[in-house]
C-alpha atoms as a PDB file:
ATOM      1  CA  UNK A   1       0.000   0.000   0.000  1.00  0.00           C
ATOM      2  CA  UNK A   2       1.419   3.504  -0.881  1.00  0.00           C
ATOM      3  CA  UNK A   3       0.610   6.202   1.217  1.00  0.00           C
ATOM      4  CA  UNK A   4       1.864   9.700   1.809  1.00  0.00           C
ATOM      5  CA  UNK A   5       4.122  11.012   4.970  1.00  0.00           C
ATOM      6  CA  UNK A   6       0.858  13.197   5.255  1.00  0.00           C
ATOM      7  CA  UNK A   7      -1.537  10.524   5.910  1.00  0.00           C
ATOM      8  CA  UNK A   8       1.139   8.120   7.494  1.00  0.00           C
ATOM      9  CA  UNK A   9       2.072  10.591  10.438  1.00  0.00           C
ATOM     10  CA  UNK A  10      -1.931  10.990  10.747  1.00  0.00           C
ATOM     11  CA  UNK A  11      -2.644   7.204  11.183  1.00  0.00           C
ATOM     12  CA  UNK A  12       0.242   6.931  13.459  1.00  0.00           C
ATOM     13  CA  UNK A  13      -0.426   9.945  15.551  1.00  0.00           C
ATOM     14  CA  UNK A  14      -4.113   8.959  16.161  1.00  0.00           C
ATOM     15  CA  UNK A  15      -3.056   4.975  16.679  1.00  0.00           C
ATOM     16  CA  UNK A  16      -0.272   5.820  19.361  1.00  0.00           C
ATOM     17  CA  UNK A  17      -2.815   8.046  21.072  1.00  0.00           C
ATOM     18  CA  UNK A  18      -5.500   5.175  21.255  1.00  0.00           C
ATOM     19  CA  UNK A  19      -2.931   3.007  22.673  1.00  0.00           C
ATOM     20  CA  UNK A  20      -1.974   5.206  25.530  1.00  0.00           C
ATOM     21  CA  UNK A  21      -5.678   6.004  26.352  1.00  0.00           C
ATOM     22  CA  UNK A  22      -6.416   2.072  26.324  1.00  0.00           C
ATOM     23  CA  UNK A  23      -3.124   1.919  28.102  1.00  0.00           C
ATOM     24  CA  UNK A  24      -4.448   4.527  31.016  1.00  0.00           C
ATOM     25  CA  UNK A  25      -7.759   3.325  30.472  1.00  0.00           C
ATOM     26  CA  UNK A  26      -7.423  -0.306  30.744  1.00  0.00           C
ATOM     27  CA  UNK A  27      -4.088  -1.047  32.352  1.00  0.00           C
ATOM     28  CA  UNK A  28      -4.382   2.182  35.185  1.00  0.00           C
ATOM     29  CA  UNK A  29      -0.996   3.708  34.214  1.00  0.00           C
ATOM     30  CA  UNK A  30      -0.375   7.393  34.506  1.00  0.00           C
ATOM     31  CA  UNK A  31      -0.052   9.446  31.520  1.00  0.00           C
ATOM     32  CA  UNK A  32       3.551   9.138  32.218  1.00  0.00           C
ATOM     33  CA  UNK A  33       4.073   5.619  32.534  1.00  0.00           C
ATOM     34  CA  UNK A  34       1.364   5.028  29.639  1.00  0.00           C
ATOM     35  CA  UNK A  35       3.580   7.154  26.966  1.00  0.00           C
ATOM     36  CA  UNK A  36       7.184   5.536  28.197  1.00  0.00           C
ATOM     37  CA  UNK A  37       5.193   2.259  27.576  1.00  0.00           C
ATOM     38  CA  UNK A  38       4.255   3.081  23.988  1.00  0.00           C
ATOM     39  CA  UNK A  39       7.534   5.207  22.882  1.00  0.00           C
ATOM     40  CA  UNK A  40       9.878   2.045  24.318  1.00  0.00           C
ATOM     41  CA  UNK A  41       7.697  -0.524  22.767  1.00  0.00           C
ATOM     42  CA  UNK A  42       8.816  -2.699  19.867  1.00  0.00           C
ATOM     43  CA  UNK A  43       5.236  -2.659  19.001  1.00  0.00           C
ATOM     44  CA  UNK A  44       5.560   1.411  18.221  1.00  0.00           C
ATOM     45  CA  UNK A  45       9.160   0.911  16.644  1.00  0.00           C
ATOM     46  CA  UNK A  46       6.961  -1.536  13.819  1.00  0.00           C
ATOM     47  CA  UNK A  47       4.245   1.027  13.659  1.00  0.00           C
ATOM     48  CA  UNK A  48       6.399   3.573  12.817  1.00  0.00           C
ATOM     49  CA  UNK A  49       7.452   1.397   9.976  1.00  0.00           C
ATOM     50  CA  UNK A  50       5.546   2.316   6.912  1.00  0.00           C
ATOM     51  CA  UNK A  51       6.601  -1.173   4.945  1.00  0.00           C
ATOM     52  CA  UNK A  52       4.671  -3.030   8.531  1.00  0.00           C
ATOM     53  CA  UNK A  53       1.109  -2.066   7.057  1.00  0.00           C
ATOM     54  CA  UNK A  54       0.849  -1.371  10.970  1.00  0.00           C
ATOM     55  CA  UNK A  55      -0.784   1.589  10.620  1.00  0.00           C
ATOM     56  CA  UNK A  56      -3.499  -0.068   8.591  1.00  0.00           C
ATOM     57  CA  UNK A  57      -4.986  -2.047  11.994  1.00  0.00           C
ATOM     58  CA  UNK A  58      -7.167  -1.170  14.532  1.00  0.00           C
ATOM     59  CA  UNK A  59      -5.943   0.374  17.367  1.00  0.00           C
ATOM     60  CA  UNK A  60      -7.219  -2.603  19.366  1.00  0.00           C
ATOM     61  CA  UNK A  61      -5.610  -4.861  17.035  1.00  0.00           C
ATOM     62  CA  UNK A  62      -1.992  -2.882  17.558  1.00  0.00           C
ATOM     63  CA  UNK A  63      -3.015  -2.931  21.387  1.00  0.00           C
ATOM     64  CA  UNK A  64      -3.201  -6.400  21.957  1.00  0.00           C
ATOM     65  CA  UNK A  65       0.058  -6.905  20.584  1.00  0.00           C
ATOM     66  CA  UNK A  66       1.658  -4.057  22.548  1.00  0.00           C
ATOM     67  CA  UNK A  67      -0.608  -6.093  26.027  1.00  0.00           C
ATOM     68  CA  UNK A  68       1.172  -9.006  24.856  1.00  0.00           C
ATOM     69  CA  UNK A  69       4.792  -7.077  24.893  1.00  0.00           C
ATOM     70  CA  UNK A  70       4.958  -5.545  28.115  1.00  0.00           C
ATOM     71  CA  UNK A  71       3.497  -8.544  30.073  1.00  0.00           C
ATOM     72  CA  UNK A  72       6.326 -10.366  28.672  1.00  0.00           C
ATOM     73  CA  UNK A  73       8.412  -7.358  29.447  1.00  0.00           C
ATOM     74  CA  UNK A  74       6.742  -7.392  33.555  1.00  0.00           C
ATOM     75  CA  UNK A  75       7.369 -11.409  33.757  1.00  0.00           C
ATOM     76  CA  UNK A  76      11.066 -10.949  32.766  1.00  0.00           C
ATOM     77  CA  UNK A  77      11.123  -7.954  35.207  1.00  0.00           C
ATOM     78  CA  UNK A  78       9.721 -10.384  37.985  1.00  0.00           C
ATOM     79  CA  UNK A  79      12.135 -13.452  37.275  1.00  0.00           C
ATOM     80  CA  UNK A  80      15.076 -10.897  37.095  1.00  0.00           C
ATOM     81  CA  UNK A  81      14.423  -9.537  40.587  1.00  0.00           C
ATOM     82  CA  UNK A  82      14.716 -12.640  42.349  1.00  0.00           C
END
């Protein structure tokens, strides 16, 4: 899919927004927390990847991945602190 830097930078703009709402929303993490979240993600690094098609999903679609991430990311944190 072609698409212009125009209309990328809006899908990905309004996408990384949803994600820390549902992030705030969902998961109870300050704005703070919720934007470090997204920014450090993997999930954003391949959204911000035009060749992905990332920004072609659902925000709820992108979210579940970036769920999937950082609960991987909070078990490692767990096993690493004792």
């Amino acid at each position: 899919m072609n698409i212009s830097e125009q209309d990328f930078r809006f899908m990905t703009e309004g996408i990384t927004s949803d994600l820390i709402q549902m992030l705030m929303d969902r998961k109870h993490q300050t704005l703070s927390q919720a934007i470090a979240a997204v920014y450090n993600s993997n999930v954003y690094s391949a959204l911000m990847r035009p060749s992905t098609g990332l920004y072609a999903q659902s925000s709820g679609y992108i979210y579940h991945y970036l769920t999937k991430e950082l609960d991987i990311e909070h078990t490692s944190d767990k096993c690493l602190a004792h």
